[in-house]
N, C-alpha and C. Protein backbone atom coordinates (compact mmCIF):
# COMPACT_ATOMS: atom_id res chain seq x y z
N UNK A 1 -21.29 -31.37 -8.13
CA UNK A 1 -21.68 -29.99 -7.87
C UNK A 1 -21.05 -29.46 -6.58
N UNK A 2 -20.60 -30.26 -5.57
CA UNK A 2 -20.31 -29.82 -4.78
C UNK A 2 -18.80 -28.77 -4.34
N UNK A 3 -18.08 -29.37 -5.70
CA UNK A 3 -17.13 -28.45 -6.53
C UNK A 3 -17.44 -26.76 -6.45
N UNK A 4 -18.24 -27.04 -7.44
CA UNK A 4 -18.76 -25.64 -7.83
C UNK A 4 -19.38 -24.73 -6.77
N UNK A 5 -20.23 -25.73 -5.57
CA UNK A 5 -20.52 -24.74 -4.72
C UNK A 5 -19.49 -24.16 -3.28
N UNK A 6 -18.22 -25.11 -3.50
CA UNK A 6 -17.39 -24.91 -3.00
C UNK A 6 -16.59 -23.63 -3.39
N UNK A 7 -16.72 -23.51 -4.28
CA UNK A 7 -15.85 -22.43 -5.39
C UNK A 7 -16.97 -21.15 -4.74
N UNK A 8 -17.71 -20.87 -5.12
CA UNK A 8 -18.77 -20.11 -5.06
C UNK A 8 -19.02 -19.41 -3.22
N UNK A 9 -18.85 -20.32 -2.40
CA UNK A 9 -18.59 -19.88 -0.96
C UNK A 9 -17.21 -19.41 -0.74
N UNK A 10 -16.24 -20.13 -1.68
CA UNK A 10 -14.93 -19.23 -1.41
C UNK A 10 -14.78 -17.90 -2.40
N UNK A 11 -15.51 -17.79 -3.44
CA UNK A 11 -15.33 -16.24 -4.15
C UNK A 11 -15.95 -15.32 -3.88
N UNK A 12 -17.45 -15.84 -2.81
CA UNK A 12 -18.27 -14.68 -2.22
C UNK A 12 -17.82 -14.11 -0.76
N UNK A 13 -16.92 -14.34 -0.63
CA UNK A 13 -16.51 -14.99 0.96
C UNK A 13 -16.23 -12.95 0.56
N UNK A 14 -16.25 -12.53 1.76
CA UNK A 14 -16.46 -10.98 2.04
C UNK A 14 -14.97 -10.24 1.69
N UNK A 15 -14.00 -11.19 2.29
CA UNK A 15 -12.60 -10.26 2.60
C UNK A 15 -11.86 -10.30 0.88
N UNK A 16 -12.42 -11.70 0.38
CA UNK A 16 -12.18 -11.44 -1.33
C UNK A 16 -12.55 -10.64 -2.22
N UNK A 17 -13.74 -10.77 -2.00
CA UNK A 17 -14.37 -9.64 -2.58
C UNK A 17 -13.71 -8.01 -2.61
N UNK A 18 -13.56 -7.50 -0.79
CA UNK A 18 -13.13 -6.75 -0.66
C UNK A 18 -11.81 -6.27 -1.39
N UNK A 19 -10.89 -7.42 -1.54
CA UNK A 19 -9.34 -7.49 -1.75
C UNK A 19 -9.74 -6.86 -3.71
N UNK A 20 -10.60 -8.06 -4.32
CA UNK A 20 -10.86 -7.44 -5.57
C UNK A 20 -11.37 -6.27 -5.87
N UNK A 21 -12.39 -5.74 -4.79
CA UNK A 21 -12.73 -3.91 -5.35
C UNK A 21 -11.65 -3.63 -5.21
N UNK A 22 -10.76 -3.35 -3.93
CA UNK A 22 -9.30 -3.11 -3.29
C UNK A 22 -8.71 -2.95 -4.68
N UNK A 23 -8.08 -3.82 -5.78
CA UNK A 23 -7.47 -4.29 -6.60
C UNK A 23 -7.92 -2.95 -8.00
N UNK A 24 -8.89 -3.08 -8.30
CA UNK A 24 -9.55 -2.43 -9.94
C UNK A 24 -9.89 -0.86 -8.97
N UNK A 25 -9.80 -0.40 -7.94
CA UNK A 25 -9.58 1.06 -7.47
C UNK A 25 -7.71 1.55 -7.31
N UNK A 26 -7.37 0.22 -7.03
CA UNK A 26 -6.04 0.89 -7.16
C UNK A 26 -5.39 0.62 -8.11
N UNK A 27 -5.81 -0.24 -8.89
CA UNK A 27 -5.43 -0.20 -10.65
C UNK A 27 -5.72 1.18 -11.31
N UNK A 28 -6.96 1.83 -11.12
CA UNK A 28 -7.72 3.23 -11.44
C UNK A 28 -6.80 4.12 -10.64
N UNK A 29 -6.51 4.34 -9.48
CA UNK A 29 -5.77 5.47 -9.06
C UNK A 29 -4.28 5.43 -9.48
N UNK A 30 -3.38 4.07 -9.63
CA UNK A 30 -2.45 3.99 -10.45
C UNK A 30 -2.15 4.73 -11.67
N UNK A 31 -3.46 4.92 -12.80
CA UNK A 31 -3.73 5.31 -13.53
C UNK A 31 -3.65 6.85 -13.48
N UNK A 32 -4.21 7.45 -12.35
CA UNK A 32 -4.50 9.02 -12.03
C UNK A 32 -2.66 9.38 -11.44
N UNK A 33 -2.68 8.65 -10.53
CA UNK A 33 -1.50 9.24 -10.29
C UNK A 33 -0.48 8.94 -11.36
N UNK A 34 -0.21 8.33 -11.89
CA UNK A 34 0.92 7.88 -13.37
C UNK A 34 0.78 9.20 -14.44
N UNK A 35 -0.79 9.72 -14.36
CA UNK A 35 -0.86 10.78 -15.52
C UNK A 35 -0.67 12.19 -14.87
N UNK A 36 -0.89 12.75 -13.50
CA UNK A 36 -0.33 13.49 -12.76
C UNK A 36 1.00 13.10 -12.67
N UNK A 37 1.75 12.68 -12.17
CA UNK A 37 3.56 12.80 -12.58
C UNK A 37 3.63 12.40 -13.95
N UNK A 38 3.20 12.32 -15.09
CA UNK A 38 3.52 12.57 -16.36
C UNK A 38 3.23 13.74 -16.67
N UNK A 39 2.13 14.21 -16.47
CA UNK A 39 1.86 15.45 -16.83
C UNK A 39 1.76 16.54 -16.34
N UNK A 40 2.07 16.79 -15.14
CA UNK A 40 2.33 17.74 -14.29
C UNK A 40 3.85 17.87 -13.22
N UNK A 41 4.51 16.47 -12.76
CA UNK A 41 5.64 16.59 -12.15
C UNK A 41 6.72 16.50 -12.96
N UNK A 42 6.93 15.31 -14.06
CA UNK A 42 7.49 15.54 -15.36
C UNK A 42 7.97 16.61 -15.52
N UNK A 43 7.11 17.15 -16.23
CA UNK A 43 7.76 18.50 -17.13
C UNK A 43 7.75 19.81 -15.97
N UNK A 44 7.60 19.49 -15.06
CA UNK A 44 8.42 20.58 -13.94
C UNK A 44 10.02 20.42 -13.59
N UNK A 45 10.17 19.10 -13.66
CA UNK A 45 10.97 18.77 -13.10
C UNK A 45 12.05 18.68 -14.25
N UNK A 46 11.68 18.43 -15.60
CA UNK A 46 12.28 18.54 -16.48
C UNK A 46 12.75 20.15 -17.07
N UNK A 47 12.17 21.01 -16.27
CA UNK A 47 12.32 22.61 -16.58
C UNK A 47 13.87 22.31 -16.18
N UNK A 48 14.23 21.45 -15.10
CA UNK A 48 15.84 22.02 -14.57
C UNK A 48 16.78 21.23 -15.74
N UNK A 49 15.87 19.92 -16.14
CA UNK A 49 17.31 19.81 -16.87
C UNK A 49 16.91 20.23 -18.31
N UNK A 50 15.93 21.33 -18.84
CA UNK A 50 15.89 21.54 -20.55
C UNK A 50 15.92 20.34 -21.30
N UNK A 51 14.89 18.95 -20.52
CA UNK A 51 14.31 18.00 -21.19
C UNK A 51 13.09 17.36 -20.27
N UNK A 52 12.45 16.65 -21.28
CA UNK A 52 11.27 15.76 -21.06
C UNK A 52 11.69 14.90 -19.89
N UNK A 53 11.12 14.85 -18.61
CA UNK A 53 11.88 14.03 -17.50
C UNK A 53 12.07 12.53 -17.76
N UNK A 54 10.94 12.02 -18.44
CA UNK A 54 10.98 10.91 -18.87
C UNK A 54 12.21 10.20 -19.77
N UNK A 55 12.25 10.89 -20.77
CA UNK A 55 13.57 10.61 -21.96
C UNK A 55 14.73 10.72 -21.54
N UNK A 56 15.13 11.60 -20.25
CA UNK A 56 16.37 11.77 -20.04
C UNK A 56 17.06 10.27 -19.74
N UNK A 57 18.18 10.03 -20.30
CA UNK A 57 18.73 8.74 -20.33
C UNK A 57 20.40 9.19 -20.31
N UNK A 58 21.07 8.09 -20.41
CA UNK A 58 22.89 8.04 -20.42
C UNK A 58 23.15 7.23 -21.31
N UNK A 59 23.91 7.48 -22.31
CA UNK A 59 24.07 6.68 -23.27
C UNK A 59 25.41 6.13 -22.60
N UNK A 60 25.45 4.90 -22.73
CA UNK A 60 26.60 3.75 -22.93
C UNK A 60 27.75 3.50 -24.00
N UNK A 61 26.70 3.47 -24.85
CA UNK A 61 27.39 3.24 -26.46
C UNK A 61 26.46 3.80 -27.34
N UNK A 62 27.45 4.45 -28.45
CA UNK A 62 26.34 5.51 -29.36
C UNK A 62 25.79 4.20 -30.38
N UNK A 63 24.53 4.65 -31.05
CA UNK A 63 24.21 3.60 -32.19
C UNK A 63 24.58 3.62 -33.23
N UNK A 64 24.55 2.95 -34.51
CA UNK A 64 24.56 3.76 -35.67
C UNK A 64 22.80 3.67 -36.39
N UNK A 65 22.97 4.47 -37.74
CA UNK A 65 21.79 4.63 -38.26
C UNK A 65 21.51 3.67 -39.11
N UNK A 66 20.75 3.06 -38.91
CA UNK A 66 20.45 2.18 -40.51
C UNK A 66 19.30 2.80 -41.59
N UNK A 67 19.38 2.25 -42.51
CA UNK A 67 18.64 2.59 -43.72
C UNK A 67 17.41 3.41 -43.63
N UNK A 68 16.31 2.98 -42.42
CA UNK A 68 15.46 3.19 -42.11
C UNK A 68 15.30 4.54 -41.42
N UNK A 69 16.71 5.04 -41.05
CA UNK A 69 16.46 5.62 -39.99
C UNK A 69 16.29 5.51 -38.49
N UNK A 70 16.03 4.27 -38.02
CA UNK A 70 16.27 4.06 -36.56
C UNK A 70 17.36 3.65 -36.16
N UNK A 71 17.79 4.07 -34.84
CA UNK A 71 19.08 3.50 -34.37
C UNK A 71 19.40 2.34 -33.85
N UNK A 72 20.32 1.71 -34.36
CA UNK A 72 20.67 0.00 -33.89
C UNK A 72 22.08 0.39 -33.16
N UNK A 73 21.80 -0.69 -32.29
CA UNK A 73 22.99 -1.06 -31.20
C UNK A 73 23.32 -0.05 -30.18
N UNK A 74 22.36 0.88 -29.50
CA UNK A 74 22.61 2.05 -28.76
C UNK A 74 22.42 1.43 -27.31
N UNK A 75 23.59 1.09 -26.67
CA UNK A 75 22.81 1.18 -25.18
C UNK A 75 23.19 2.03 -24.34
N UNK A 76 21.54 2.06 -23.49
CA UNK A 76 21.32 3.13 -22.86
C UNK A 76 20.46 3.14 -21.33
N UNK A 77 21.55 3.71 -20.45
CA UNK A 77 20.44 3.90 -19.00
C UNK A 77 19.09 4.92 -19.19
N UNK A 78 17.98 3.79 -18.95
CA UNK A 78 16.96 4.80 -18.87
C UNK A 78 16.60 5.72 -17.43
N UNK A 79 17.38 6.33 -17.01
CA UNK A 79 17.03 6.51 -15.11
C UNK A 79 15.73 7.94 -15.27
N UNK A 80 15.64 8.18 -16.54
CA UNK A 80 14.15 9.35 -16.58
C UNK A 80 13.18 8.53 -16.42
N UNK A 81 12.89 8.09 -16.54
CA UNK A 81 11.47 6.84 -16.68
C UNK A 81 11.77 5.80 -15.53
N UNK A 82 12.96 5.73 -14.96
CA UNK A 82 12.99 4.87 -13.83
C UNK A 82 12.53 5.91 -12.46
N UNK A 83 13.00 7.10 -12.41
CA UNK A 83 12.87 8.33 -11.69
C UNK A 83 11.02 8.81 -11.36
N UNK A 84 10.54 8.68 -12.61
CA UNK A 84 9.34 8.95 -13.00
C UNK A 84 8.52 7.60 -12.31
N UNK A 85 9.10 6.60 -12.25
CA UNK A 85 7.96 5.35 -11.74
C UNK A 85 8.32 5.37 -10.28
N UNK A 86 9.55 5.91 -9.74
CA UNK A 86 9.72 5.41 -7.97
C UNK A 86 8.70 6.73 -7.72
N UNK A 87 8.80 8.53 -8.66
CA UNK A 87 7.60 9.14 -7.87
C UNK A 87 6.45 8.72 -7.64
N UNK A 88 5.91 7.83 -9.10
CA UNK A 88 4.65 7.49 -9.02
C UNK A 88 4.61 6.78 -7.32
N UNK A 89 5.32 5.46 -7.27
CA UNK A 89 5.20 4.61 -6.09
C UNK A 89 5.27 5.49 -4.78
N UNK A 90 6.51 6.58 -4.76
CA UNK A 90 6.19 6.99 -3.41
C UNK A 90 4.63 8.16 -3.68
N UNK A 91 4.35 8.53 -4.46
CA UNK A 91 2.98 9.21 -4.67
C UNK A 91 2.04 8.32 -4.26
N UNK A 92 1.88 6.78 -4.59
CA UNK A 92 1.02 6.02 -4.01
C UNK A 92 0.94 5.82 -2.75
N UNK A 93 2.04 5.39 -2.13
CA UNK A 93 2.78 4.82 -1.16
C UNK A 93 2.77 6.17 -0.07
N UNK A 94 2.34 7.10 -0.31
CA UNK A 94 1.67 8.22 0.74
C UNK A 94 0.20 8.12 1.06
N UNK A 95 -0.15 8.03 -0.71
CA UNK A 95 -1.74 8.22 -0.05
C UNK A 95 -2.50 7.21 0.31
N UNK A 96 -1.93 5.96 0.10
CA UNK A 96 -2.24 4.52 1.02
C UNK A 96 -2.20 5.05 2.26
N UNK A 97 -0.80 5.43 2.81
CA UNK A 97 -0.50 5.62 4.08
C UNK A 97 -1.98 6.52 4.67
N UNK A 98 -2.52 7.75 4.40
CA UNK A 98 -2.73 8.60 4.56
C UNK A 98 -4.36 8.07 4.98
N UNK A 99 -4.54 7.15 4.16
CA UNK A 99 -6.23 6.23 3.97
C UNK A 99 -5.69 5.44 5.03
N UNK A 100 -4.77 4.77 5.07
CA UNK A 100 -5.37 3.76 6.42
C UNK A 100 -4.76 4.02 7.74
N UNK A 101 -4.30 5.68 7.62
CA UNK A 101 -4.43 6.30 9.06
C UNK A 101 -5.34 6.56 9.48
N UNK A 102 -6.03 7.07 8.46
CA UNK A 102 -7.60 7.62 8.31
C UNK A 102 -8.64 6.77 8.81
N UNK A 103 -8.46 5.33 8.28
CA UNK A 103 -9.37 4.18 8.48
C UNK A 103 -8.66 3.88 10.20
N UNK A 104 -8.08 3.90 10.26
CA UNK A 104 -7.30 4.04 11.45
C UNK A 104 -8.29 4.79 12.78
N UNK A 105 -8.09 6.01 12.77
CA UNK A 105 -8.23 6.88 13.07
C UNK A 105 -10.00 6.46 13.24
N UNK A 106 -10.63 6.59 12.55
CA UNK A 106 -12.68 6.21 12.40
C UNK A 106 -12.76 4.77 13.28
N UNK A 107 -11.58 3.98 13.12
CA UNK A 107 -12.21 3.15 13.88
C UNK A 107 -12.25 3.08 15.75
N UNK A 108 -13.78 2.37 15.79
CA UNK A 108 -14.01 2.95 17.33
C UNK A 108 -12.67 2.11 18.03
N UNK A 109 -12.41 2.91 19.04
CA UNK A 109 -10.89 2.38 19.90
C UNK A 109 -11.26 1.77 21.27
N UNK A 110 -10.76 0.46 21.08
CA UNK A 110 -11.03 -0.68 22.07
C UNK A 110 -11.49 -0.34 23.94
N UNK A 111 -12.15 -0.55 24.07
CA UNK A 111 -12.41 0.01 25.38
C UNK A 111 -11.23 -0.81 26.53
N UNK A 112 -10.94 -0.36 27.23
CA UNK A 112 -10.14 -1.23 28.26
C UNK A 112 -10.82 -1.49 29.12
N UNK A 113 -10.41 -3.08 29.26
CA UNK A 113 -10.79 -3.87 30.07
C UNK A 113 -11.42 -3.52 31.40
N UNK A 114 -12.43 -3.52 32.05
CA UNK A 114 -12.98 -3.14 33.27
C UNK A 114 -11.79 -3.63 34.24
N UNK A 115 -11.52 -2.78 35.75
CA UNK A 115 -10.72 -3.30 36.19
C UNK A 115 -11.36 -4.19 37.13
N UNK A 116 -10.88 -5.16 37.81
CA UNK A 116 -11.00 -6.35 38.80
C UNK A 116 -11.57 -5.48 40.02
N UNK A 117 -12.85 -5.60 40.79
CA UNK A 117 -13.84 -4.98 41.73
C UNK A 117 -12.78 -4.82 42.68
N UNK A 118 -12.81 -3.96 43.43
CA UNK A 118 -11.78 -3.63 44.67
C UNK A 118 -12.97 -4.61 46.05
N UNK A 119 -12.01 -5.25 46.71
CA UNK A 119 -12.30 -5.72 47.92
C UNK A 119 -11.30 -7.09 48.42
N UNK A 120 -11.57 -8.01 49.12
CA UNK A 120 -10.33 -8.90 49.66
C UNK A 120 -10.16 -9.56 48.49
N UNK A 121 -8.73 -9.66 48.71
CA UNK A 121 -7.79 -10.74 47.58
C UNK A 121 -8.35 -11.60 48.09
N UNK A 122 -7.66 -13.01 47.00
CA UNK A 122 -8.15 -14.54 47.34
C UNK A 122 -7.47 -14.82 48.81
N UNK A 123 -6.27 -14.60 49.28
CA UNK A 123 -5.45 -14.76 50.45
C UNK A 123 -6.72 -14.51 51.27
N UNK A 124 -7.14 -13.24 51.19
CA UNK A 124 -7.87 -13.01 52.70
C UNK A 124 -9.04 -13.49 52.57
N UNK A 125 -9.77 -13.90 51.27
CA UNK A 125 -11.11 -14.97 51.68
C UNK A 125 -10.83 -16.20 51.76
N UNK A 126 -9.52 -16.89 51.49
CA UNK A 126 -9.42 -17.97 51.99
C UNK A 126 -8.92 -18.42 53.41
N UNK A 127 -8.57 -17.26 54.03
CA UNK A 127 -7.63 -17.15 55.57
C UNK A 127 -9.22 -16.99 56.38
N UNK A 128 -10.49 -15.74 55.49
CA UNK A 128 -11.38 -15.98 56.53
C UNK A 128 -12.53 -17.54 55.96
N UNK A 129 -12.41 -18.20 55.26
CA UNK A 129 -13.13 -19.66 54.89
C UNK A 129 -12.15 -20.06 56.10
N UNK A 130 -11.15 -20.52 56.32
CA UNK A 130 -10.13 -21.19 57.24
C UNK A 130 -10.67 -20.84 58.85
N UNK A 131 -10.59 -19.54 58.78
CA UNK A 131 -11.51 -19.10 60.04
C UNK A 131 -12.45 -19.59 61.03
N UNK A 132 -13.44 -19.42 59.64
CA UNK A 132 -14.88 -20.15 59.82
C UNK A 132 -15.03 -21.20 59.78
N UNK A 133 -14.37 -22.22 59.68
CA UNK A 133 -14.17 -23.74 59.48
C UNK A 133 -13.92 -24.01 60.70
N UNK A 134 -12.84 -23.39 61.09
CA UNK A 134 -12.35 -23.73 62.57
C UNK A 134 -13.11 -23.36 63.33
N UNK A 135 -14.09 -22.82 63.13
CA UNK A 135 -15.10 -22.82 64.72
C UNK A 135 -16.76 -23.35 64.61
């Protein structure tokens, strides 16, 4: 058992915990911000080029059609959907910043050190101990 209660002091342990809410809130805001630049920076941004920002791609090599109808052997740069994930990141990658200036900022700021009492250095209480010895 001592296994198990080993396990159990290290998963309750505070800063883990923390790290896991940390984790399933920014999994959730991942989420918010991914559907805000899909659905709102996207197709703004796609007004300039008269397409879906996402789809815009470069073809390499054209495909052909098969039977089915889908295209085989097409390759293709996807840089709409690569474009679309660095906004998401710098969209994140602000408002992180922005929270732990914030957290920053609330926390109380270290007091400085009291300074050292004004009166004789060690030199001059040891010159007057020397003093007083001698007489």
């Amino acid at each position: 058992m001592g296994f198990l209660k080993e396990f159990k002091d290290f998963a309750m342990k505070g800063n883990l915990v923390d790290i896991a809410v940390g984790f399933v809130m920014g999994a959730a805001f991942n989420k918010v911000v991914a559907s805000f630049t899909g659905g709102i920076v996207s197709p703004l941004i796609g007004l300039l080029f008269n397409a879906d920002f996402k789809d815009l791609k470069y073809t390499l090599k054209q495909g052909t059609v098969n039977d089915a109808g889908e295209k085989v052997g097409e390759v293709v740069v996807m840089y709409g959907e690569f474009l679309t994930n660095v906004i998401d990141f710098i969209i994140v990658a602000f408002v992180m910043f922005l929270i732990v200036k914030g957290v920053n900022k609330m926390k109380k700021k270290e007091e400085p050190a009291p300074e050292a009492p004004k009166g004789p250095t060690q030199e001059e209480l040891l010159a007057e101990i020397r003093d007083l010895l001698k007489k």
